[in-house]
Protein backbone atom coordinates (compact mmCIF):
# COMPACT_ATOMS: atom_id res chain seq x y z
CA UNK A 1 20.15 -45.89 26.08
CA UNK A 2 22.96 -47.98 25.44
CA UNK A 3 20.85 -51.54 26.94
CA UNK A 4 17.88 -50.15 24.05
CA UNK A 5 20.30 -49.74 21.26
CA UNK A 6 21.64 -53.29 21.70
CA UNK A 7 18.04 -55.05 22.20
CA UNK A 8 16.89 -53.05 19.03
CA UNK A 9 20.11 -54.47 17.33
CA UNK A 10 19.97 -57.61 18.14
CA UNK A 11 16.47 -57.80 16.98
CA UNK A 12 16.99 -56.70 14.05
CA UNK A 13 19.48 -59.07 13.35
CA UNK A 14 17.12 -62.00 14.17
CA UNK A 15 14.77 -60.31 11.39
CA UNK A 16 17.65 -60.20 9.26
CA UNK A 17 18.76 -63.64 9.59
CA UNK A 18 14.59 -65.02 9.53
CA UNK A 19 14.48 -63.33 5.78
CA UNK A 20 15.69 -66.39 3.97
CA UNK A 21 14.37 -68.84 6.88
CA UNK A 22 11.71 -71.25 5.54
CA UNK A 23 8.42 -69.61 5.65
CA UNK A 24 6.54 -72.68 6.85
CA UNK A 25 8.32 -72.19 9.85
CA UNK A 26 9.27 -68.72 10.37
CA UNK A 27 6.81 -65.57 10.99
CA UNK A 28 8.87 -63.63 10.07
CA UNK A 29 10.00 -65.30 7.16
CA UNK A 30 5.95 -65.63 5.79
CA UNK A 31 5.71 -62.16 5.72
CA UNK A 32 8.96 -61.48 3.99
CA UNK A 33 8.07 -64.37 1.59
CA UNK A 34 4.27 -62.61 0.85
CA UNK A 35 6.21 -59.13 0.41
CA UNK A 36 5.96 -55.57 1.09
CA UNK A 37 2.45 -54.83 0.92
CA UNK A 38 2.12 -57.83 3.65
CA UNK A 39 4.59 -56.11 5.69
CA UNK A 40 2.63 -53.14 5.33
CA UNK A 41 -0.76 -54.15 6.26
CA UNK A 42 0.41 -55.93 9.61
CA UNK A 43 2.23 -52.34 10.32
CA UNK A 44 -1.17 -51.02 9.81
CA UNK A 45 -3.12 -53.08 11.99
CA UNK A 46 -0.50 -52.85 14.67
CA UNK A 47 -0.64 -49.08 14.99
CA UNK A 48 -4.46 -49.15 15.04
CA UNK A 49 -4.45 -51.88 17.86
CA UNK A 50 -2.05 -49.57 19.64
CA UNK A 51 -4.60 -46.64 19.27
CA UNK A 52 -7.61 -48.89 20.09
CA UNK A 53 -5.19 -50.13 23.51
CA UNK A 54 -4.33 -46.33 24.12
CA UNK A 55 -8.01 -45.29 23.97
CA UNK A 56 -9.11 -48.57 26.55
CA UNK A 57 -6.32 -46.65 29.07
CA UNK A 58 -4.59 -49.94 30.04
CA UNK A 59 -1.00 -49.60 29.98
CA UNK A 60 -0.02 -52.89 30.20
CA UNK A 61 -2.14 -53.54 27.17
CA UNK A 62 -0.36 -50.12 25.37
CA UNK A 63 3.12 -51.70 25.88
CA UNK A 64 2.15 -55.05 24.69
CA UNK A 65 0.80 -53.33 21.21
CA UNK A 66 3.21 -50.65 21.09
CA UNK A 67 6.28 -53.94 21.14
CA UNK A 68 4.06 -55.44 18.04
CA UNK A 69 3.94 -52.25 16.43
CA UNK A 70 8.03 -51.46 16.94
CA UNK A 71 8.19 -55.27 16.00
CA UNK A 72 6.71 -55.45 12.93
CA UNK A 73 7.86 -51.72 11.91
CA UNK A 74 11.28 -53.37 12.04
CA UNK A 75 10.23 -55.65 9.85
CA UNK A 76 9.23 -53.03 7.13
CA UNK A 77 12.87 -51.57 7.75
CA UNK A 78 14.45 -54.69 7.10
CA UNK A 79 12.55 -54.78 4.05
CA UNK A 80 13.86 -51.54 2.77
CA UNK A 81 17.40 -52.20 3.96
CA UNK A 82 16.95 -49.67 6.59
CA UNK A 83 17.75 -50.65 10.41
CA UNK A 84 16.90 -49.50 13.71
CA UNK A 85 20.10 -47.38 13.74
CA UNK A 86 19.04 -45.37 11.13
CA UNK A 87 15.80 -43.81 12.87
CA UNK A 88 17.89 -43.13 15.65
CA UNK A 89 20.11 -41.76 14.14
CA UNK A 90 17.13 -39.59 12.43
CA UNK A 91 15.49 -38.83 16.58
CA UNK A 92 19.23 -37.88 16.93
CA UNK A 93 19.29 -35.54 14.70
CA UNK A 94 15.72 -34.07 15.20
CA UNK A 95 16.85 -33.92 19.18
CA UNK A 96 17.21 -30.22 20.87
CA UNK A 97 14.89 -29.11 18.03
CA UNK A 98 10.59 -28.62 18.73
CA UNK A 99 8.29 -30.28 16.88
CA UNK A 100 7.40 -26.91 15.27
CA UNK A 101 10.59 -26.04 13.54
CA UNK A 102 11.05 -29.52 12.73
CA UNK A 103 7.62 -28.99 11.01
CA UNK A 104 9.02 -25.89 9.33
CA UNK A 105 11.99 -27.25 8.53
CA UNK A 106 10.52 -30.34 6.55
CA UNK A 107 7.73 -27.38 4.83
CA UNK A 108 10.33 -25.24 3.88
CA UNK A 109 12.47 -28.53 2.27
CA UNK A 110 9.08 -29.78 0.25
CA UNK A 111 8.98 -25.88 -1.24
CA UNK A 112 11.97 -26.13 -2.32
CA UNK A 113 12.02 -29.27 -3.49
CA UNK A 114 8.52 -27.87 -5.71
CA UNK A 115 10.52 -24.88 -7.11
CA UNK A 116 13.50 -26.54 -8.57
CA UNK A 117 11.23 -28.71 -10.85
């Protein structure tokens, strides 16, 4: 996992570095420069592409939108001040546990959460 955490690192530091790059010549940079709800949009039409890839069956076609999808999620990260480090640190934590208690888990939190206002 080690070779993943390092690509996802150094990726985001590229995104990190693009954020004050000139837009007229940076991606990455144009959609930091039109903000959030830019960011947000091209997140959205990268996860439908991915469905729309899953659905054709081709998996060289899934991987290809599935990379734009982690791409430009990292973007939205950046945008936040989050990094890639921080959701794994979240799969981490979710790790060992099914996706049934961790749906539970997250219920019982929101509750909570309700009763103390």
């Amino acid at each position: 996992m080690t070779a993943s955490n390092d690509t996802l690192a150094r990726l985001a530091a590229i995104i990190e570095s693009r954020k004050s790059a000139d837009p007229d010549t940076s991606y990455v940079a144009r959609l930091f420069h039109k903000g959030t709800d830019a960011i947000l949009k091209k997140v959205g039409e990268e996860a439908t592409e991915t469905v729309m890839a899953a659905k054709d069956g081709d998996a060289k076609k899934i991987v290809y939108e599935v990379a734009d999808l982690w791409f430009h999620s990292m973007i939205a990260l950046a945008q936040f001040g989050l990094k890639p480090a921080d959701v794994l640190a979240e799969l981490e934590r979710r790790e060992g546990l099914s996706g049934l208690e961790e749906f539970a888990l997250r219920k019982a939190e929101q509750r909570d959460g309700e009763e103390q206002r």
